[in-house]
C-alpha atoms as a PDB file:
ATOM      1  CA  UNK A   1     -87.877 -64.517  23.755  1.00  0.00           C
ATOM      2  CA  UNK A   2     -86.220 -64.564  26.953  1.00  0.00           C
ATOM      3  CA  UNK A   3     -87.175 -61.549  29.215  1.00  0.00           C
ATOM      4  CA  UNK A   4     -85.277 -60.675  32.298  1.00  0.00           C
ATOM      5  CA  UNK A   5     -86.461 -57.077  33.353  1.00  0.00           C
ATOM      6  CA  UNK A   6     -85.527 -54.841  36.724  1.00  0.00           C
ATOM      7  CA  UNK A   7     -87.328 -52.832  38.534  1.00  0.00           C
ATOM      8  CA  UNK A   8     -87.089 -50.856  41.544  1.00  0.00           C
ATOM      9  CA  UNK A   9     -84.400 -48.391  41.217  1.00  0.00           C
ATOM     10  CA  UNK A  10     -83.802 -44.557  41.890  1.00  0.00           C
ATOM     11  CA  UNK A  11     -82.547 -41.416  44.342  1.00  0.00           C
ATOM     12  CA  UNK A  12     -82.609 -42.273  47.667  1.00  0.00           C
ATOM     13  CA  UNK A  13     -80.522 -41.075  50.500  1.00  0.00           C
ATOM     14  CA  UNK A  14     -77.652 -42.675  52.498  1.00  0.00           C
ATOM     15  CA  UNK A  15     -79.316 -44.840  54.650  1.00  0.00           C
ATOM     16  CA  UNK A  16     -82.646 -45.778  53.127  1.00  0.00           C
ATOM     17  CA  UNK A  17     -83.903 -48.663  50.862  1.00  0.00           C
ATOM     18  CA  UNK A  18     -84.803 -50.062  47.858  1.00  0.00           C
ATOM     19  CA  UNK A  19     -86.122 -53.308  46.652  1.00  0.00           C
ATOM     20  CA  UNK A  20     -84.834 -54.561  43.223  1.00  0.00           C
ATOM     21  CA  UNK A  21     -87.336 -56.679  41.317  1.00  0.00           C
ATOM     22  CA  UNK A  22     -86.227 -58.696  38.325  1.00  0.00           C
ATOM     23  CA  UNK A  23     -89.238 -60.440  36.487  1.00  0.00           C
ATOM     24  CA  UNK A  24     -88.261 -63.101  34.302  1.00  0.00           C
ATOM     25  CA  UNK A  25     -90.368 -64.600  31.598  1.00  0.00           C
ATOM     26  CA  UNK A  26     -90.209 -67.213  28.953  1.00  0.00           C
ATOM     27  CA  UNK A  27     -87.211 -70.059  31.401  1.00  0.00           C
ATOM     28  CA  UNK A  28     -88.149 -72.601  33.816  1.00  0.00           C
ATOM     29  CA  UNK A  29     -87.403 -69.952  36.723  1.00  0.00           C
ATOM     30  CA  UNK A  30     -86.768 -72.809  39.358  1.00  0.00           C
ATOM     31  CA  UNK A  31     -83.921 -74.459  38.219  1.00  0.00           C
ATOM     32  CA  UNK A  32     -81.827 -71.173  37.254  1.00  0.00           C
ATOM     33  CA  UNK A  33     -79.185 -69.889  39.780  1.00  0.00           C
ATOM     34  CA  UNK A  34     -79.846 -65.978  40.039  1.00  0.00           C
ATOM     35  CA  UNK A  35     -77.546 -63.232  40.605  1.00  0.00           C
ATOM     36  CA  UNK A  36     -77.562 -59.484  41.284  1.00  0.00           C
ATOM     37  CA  UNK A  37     -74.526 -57.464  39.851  1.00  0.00           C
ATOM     38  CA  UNK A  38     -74.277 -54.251  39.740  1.00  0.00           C
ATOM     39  CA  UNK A  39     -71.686 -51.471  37.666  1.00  0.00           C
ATOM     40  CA  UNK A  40     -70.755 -48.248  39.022  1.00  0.00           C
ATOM     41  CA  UNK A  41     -69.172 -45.565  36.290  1.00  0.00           C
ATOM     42  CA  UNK A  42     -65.513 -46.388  35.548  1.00  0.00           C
ATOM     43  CA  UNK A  43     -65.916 -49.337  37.342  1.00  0.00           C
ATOM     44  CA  UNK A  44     -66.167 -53.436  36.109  1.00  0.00           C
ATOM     45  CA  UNK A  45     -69.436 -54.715  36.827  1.00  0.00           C
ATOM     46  CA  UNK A  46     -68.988 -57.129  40.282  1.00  0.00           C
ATOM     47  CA  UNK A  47     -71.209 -59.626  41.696  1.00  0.00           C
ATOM     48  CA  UNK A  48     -73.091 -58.247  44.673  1.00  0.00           C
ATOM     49  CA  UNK A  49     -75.639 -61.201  45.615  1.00  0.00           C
ATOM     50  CA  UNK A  50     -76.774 -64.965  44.397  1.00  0.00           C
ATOM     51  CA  UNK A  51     -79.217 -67.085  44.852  1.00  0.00           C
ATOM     52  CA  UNK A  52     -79.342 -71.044  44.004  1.00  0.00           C
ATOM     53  CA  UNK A  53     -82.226 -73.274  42.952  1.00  0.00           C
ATOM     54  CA  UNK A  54     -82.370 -74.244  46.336  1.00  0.00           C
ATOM     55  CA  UNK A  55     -82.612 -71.303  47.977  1.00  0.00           C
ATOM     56  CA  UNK A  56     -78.901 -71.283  49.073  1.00  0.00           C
ATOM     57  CA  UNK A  57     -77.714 -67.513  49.056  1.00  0.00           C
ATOM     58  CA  UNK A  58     -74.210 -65.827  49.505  1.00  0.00           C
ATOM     59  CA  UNK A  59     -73.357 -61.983  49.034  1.00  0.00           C
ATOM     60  CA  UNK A  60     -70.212 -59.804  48.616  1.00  0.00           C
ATOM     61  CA  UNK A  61     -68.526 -59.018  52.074  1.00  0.00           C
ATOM     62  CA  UNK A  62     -69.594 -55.020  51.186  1.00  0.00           C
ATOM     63  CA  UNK A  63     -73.096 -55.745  51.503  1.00  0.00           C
ATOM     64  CA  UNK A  64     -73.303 -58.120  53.844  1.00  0.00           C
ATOM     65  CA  UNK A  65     -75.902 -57.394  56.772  1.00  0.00           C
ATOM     66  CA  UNK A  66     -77.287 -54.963  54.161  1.00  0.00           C
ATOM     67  CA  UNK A  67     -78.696 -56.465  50.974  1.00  0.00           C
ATOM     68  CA  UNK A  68     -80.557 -59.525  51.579  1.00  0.00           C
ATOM     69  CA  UNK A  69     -81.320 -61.355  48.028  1.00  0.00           C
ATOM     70  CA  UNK A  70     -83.962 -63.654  47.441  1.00  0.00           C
ATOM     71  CA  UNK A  71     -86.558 -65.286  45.146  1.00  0.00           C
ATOM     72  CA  UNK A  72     -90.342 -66.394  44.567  1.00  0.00           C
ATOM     73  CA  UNK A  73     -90.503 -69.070  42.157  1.00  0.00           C
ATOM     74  CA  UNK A  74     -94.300 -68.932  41.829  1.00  0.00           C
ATOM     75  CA  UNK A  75     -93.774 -65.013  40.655  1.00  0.00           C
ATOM     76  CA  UNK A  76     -90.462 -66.409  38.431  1.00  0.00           C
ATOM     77  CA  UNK A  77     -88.917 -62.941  40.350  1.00  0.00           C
ATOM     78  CA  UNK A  78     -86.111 -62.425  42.200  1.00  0.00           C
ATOM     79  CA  UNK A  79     -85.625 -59.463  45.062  1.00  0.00           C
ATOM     80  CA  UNK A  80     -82.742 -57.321  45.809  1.00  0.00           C
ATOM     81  CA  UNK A  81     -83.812 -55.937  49.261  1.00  0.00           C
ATOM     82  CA  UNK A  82     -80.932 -52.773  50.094  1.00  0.00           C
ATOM     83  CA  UNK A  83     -80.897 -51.478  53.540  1.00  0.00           C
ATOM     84  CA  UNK A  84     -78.432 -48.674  55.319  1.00  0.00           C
ATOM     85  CA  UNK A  85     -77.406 -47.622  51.315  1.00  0.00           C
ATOM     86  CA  UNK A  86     -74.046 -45.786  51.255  1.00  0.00           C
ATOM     87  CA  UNK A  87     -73.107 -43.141  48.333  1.00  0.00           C
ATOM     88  CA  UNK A  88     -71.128 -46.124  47.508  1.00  0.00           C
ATOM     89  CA  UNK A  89     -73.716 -48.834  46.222  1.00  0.00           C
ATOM     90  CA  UNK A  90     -74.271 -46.021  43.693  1.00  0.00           C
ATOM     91  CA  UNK A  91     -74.651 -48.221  40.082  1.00  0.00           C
ATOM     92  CA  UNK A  92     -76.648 -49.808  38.030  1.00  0.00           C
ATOM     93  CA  UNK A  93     -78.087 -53.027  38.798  1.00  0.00           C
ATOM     94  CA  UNK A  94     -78.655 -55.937  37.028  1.00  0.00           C
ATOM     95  CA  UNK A  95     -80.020 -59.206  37.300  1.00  0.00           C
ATOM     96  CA  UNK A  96     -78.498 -62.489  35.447  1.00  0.00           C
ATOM     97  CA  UNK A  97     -80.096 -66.107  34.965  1.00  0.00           C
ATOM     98  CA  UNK A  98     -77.440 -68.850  35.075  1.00  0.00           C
ATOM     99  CA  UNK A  99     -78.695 -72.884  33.977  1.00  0.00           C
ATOM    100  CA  UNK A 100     -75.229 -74.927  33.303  1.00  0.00           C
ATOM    101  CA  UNK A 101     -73.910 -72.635  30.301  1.00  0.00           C
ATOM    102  CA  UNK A 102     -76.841 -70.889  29.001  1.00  0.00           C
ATOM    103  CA  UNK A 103     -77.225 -66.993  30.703  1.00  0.00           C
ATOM    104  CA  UNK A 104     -79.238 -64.341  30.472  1.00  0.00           C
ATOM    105  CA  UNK A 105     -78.676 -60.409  31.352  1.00  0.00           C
ATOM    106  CA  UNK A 106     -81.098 -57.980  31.904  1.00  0.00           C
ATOM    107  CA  UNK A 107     -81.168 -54.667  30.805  1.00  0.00           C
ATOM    108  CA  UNK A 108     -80.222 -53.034  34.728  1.00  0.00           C
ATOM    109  CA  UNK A 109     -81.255 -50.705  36.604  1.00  0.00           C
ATOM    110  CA  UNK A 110     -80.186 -46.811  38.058  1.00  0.00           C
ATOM    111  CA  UNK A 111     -79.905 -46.563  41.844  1.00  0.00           C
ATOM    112  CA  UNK A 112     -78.083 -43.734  42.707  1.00  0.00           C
ATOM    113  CA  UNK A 113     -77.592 -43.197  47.145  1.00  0.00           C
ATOM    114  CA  UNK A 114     -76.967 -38.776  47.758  1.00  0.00           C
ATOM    115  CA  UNK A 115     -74.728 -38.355  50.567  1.00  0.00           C
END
């Protein structure tokens, strides 16, 4: 079946980095729009980055300058990369596929920022 699985997260402190992976297996990777949303506790889950077939990206105004998204269709992944992390981007992350109507979650990941 359809696979989408994160990697990546964890404790780091304000200002460091991560880099989200999400692998995906089992969909023609290339023609799916990709998206990074993440859910902090008490909190609805909000779209942080995406990335189109064609490489087109846009990303919330509170990342901007920070989190840079993108993909490698070859590796059917897609990257988070999070620089300068606040105590804010505290969540868990997760990756969707989008193809017209048809989408696919996966199952997130934990990145906590300590102030």
């Amino acid at each position: 079946q359809v696979q989408l699985v994160e990697s990546g997260g964890g404790l780091v402190q304000a200002g460091g980095s991560l880099r989200l992976s999400c692998e995906t297996s089992r969909i023609t990777f290339s023609i799916y729009t990709m998206d990074w949303y993440r859910q902090a506790p008490g909190k609805q889950r909000e779209l942080v980055a995406t990335i189109g077939p064609d490489g087109t990206t846009t990303s919330a105004d509170s990342v901007k300058g920070r989190f840079t998204i993108s993909r490698d269709n070859a590796k059917k992944t897609v990257y988070l990369q999070m620089n300068s992390l606040k105590p804010e981007d505290t969540a868990v992350y997760y990756c969707k596929a989008t193809f017209v109507s048809v989408a696919y979650w996966g199952q997130g990941t934990q990145v906590t920022v300590s102030s």
